[in-house]
Protein backbone atom coordinates (compact mmCIF):
# COMPACT_ATOMS: atom_id res chain seq x y z
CA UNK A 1 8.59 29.64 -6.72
CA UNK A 2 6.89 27.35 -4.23
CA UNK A 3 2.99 27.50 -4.72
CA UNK A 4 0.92 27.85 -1.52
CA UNK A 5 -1.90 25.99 -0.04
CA UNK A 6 -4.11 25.52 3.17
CA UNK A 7 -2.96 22.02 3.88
CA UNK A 8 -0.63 19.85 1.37
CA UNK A 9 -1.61 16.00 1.37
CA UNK A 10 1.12 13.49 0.78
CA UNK A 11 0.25 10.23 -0.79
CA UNK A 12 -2.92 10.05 -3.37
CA UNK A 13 -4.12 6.37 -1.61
CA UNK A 14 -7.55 6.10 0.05
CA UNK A 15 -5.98 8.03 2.73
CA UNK A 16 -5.07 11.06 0.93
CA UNK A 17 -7.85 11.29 -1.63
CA UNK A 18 -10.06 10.81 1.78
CA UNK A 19 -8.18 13.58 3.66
CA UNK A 20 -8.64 15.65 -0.36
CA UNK A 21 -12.14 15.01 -0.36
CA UNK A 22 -13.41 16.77 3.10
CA UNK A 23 -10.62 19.48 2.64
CA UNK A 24 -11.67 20.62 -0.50
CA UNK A 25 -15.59 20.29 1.10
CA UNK A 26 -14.23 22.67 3.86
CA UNK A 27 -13.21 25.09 1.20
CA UNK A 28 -9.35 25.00 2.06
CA UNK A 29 -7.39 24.97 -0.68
CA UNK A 30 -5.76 21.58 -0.78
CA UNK A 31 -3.05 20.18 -2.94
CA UNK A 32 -2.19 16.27 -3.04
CA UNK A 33 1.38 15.03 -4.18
CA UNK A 34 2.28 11.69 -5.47
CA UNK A 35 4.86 10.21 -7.42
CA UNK A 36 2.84 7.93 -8.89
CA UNK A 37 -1.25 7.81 -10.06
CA UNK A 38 -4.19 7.59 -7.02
CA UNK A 39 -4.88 4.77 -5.26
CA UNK A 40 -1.79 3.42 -3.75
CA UNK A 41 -2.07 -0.24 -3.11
CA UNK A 42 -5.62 -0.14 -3.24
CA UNK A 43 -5.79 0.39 -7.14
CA UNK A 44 -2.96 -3.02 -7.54
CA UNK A 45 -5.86 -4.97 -5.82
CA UNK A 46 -8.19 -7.05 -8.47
CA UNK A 47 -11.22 -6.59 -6.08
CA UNK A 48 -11.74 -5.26 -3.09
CA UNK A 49 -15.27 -6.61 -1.20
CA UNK A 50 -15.13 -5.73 1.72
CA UNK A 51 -15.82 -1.74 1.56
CA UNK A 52 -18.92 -0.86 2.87
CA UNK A 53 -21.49 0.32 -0.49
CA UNK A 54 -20.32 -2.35 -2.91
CA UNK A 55 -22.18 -5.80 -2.58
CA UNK A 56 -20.49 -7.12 -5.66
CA UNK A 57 -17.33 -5.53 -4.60
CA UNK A 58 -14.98 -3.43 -6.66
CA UNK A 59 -11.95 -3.24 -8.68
CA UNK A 60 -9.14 -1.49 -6.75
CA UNK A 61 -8.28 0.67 -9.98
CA UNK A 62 -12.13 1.91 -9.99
CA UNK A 63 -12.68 2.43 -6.88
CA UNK A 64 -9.24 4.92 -6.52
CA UNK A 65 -10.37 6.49 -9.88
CA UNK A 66 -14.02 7.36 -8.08
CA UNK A 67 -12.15 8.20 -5.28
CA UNK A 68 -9.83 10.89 -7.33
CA UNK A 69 -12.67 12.06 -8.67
CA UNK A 70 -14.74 13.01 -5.86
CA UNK A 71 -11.82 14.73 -4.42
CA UNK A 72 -11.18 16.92 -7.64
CA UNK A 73 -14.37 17.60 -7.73
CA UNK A 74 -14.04 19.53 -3.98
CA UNK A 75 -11.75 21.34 -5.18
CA UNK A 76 -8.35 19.05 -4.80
CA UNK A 77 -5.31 19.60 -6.76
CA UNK A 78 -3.43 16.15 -7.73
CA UNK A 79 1.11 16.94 -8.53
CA UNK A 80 2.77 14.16 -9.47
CA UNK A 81 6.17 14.47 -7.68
CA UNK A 82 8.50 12.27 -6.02
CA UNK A 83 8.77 13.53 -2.12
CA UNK A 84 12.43 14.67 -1.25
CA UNK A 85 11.86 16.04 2.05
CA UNK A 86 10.15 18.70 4.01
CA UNK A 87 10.97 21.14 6.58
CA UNK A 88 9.40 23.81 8.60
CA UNK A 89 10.23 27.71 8.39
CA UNK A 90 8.73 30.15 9.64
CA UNK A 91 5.66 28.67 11.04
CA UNK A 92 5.30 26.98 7.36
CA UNK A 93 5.82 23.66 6.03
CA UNK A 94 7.89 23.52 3.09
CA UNK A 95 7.68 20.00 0.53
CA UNK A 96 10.14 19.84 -1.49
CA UNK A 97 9.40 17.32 -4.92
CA UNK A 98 10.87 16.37 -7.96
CA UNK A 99 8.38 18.23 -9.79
CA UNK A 100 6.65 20.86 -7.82
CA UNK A 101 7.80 22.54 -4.59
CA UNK A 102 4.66 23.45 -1.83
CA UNK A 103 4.12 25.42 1.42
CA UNK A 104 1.49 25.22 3.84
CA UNK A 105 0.68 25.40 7.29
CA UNK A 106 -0.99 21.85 7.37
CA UNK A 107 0.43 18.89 5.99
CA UNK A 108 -1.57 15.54 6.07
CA UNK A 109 1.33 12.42 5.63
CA UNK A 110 -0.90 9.93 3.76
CA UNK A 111 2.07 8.09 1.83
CA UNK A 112 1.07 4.70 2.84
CA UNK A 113 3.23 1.22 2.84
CA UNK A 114 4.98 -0.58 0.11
CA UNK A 115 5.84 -4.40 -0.37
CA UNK A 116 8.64 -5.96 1.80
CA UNK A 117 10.85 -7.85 0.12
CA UNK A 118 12.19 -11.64 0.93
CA UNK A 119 15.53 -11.13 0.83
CA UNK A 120 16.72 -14.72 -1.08
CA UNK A 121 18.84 -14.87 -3.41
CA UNK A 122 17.42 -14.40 -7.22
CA UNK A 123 14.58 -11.88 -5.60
CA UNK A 124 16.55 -8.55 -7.21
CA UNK A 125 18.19 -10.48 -9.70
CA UNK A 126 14.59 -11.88 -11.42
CA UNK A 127 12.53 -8.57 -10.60
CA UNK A 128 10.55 -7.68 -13.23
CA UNK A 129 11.66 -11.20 -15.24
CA UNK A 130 9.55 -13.10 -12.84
CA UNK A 131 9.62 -11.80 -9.37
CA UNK A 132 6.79 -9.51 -8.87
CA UNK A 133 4.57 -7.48 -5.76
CA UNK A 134 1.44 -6.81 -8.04
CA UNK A 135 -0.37 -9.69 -8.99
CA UNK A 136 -2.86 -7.25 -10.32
CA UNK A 137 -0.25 -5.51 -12.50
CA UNK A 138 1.21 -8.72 -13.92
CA UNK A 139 -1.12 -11.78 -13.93
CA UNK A 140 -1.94 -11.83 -17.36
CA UNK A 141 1.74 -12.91 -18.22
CA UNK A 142 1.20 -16.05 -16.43
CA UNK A 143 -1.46 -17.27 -18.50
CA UNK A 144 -0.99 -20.96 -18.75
CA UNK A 145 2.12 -21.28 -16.69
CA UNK A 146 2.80 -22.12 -13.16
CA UNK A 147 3.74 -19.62 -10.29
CA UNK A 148 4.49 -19.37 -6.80
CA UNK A 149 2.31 -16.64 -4.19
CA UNK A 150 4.75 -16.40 -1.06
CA UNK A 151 2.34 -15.72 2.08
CA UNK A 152 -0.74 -16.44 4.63
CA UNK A 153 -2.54 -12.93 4.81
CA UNK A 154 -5.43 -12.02 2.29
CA UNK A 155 -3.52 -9.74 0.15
CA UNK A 156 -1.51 -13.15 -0.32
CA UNK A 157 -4.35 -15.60 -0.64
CA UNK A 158 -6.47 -12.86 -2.47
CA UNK A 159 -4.23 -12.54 -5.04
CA UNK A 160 -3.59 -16.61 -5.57
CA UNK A 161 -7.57 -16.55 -6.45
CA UNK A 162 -6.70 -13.83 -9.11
CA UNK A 163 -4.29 -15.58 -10.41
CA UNK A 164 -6.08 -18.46 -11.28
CA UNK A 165 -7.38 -16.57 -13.99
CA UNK A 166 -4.58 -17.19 -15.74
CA UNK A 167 -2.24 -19.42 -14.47
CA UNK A 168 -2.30 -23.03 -14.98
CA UNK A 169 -0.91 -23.85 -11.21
CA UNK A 170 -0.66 -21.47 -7.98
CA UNK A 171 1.63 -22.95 -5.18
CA UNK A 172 1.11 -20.87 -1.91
CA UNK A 173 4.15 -21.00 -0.11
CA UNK A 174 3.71 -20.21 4.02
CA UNK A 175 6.16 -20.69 7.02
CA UNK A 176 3.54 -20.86 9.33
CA UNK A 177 0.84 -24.37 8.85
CA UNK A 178 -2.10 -22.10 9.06
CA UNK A 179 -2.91 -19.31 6.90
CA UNK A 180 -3.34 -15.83 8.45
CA UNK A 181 -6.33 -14.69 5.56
CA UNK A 182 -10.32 -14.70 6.78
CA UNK A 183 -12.01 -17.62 7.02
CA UNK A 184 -14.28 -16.68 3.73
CA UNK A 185 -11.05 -15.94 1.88
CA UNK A 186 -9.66 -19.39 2.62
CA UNK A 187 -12.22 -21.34 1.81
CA UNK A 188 -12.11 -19.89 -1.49
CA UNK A 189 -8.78 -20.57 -2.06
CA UNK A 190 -9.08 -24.20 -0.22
CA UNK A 191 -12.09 -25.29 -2.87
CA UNK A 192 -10.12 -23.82 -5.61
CA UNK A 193 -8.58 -26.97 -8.08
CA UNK A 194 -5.80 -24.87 -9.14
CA UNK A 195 -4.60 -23.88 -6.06
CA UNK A 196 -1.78 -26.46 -3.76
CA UNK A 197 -0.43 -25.12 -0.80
CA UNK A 198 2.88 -25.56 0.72
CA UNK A 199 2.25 -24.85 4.25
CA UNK A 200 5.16 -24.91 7.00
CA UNK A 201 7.72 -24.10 4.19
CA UNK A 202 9.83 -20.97 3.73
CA UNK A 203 11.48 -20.10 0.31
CA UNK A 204 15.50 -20.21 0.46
CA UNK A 205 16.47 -19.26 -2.86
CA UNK A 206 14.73 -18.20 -6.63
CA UNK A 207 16.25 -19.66 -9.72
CA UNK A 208 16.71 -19.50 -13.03
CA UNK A 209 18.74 -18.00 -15.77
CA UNK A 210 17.52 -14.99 -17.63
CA UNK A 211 14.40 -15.40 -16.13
CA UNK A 212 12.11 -17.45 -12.83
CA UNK A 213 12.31 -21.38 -13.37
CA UNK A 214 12.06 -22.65 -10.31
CA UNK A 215 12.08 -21.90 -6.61
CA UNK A 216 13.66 -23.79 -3.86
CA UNK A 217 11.64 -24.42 -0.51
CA UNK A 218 12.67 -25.24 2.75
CA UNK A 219 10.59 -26.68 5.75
CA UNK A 220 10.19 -25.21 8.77
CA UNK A 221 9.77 -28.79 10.49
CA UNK A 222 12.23 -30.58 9.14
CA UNK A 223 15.25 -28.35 6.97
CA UNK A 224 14.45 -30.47 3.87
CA UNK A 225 14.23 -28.62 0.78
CA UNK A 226 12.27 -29.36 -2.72
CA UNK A 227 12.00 -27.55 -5.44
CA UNK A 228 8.97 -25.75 -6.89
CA UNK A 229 9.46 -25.73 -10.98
CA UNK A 230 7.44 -21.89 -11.91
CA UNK A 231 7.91 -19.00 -14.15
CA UNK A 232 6.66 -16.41 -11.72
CA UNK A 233 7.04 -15.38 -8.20
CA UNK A 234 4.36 -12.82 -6.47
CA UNK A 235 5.59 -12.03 -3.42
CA UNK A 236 2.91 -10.72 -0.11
CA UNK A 237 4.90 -11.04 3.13
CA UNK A 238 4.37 -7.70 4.63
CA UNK A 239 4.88 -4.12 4.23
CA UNK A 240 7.00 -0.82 4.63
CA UNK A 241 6.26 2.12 5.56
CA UNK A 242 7.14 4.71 3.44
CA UNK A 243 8.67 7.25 6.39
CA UNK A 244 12.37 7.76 5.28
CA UNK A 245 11.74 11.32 4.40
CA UNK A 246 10.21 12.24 7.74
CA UNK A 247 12.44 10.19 9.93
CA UNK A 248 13.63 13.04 12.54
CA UNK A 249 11.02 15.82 11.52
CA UNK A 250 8.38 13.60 13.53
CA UNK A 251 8.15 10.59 15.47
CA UNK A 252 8.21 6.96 14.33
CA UNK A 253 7.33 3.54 16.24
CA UNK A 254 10.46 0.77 15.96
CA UNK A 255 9.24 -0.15 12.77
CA UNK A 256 9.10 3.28 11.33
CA UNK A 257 5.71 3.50 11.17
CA UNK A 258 4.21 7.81 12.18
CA UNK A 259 2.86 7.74 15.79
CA UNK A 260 -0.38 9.91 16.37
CA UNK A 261 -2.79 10.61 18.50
CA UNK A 262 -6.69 9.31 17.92
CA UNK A 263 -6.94 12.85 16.23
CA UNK A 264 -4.42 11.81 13.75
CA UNK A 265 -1.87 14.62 15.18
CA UNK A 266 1.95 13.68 14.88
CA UNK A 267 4.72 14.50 17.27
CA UNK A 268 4.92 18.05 15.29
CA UNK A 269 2.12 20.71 15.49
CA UNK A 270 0.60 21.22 11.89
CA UNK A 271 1.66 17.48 10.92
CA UNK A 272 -1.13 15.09 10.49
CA UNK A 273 -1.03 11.50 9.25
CA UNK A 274 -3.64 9.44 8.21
CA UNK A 275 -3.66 5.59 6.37
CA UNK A 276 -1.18 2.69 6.14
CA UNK A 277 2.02 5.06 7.10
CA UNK A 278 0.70 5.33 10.30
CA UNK A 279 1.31 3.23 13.87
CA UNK A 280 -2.40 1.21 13.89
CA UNK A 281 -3.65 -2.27 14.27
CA UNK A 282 -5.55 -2.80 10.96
CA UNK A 283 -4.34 -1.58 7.60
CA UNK A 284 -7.55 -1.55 5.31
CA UNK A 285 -9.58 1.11 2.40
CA UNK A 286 -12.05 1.10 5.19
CA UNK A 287 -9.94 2.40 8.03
CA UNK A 288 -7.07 4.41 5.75
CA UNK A 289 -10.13 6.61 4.51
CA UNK A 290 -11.56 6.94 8.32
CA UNK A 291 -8.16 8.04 8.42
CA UNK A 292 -7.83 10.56 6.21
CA UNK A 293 -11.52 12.24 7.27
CA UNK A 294 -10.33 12.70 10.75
CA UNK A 295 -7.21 14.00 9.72
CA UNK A 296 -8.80 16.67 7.51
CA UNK A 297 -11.36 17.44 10.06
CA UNK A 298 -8.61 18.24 12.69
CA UNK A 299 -6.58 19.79 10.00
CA UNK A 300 -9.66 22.48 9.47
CA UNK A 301 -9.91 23.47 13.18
CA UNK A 302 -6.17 23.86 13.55
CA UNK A 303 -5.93 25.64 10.86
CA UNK A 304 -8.96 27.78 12.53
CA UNK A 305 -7.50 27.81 15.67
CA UNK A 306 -4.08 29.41 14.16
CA UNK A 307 -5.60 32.04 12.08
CA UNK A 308 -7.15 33.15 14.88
């Protein structure tokens, strides 16, 4: 038997816990459903300091555990389950997961982005045995040893910083000769001793034989190649969004990314989205939990609107 709700939430990120948060507040009963814990991305970040409230900043992890929290406290039900699909019937939404099956008239698609991969050779092969997306997650085997961060962005150059912690040497490998992160965030990294970047250079290949050793480099400028000797690989050259199992229910850009409106409504009535899954120009905490309260707020009066 399918259990039923006022508005199922998929994706337990800032987005989702957001959206949890003032649905539970409005007294609808609300269930979230993720395959994996809360926080999404956010909680694989070391520290995030730019979300308003936290001078010092704050670990990802935490600040996804508060976040959980506060929406469990409104009244927010957290499934883990893998999404297999939903449909509509009936004038209901039905979410099918690996776990749990729910039904609702309101479902909020908060299931965020994931890690794009490079697509060289040796990136499947040496995943997990020295190719990684989580810096976060897997720094601390590094300790002492020398590793490669492959991008320009913050998450990129963010993570480098982190890894310092540990690592003995942090090459930052970028095809473009500027970086991409804030200025604040570069200047970190620039003043860091640790850190040597490889600007202009793309990576053409990762190597080793049961696990990382090196990875080869080629310039943009010039086709010549070196080769970078490292254990580990951490890997920050965009994201995807993770839309497969609405693609035809609702609309998605070229990139598959959910279109909405500024009221977060998708190309199906009933169907919000809210967060990193959707079409916007900035992907941040800030702006996937802005999200996820406008989302829920529409949610409410639709759900209003229909029950009357």
């Amino acid at each position: 038997m399918a259990q039923e709700y006022d508005v199922v939430i998929l994706g337990a990120g800032p987005a989702g816990l957001s959206a949890g948060i003032y649905c539970g507040r409005a007294r609808m009963t609300t269930c979230i459903m993720d395959k994996m814990g809360p926080g999404g991305q956010a909680a694989t970040t070391d520290k995030i300091e730019n979300y308003p409230g936290f001078p010092e900043g704050i670990p990802g992890f935490d600040l996804s555990m508060l976040m959980e929290q506060q929406a469990k406290n409104f009244g927010a039900e957290i499934v883990l389950a893998e999404i297999e699909s939903i449909t509509e019937k009936d004038g209901m939404f039905v979410v099918e997961g690996t776990e749990a099956n729910l039904v609702a008239p309101v479902v909020v698609i908060a299931t965020g982005a994931r890690p794009k991969e490079l697509g060289v050779p040796g990136e499947k092969q040496f995943r997990g045995r020295g190719v990684s997306y989580c810096a976060t997650c897997d720094g601390a085997f590094y300790r002492g040893k020398h590793v490669v961060v492959v991008g320009g962005g913050d998450s990129a150059i963010g993570e480098a910083i982190f890894l310092t912690r540990f690592a003995d040497k942090v090459y930052v490998v970028h095809r473009r000769d500027e970086l991409r992160a804030t200025k604040v965030v570069q200047d970190r990294a620039f003043k860091n001793p640790k850190i040597e970047f490889v600007l202009s250079h793309v990576v053409s290949s990762i190597d080793g034989q049961d696990s990382v050793q090196s990875v080869t480099v080629k310039s943009t400028k010039t086709s010549e190649t070196r080769r970078i000797d490292a254990q580990g690989v951490f890997l920050y050259v965009g994201l995807l969004p993770n839309s497969e199992f609405v693609k035809g229910f609702i609309d998605l850009d070229e990139r598959g990314y959910v279109l909405t409106d500024e009221h977060m409504r998708t190309s199906r009535t009933g169907v919000f989205a809210a967060g990193d899954v959707r079409h916007k120009v900035l992907r941040q905490v800030v702006t996937a939990t802005s999200d996820g309260a406008i989302a829920a707020v529409e949610a409410e009066k639709y759900l209003e609107e229909r029950n009357h």
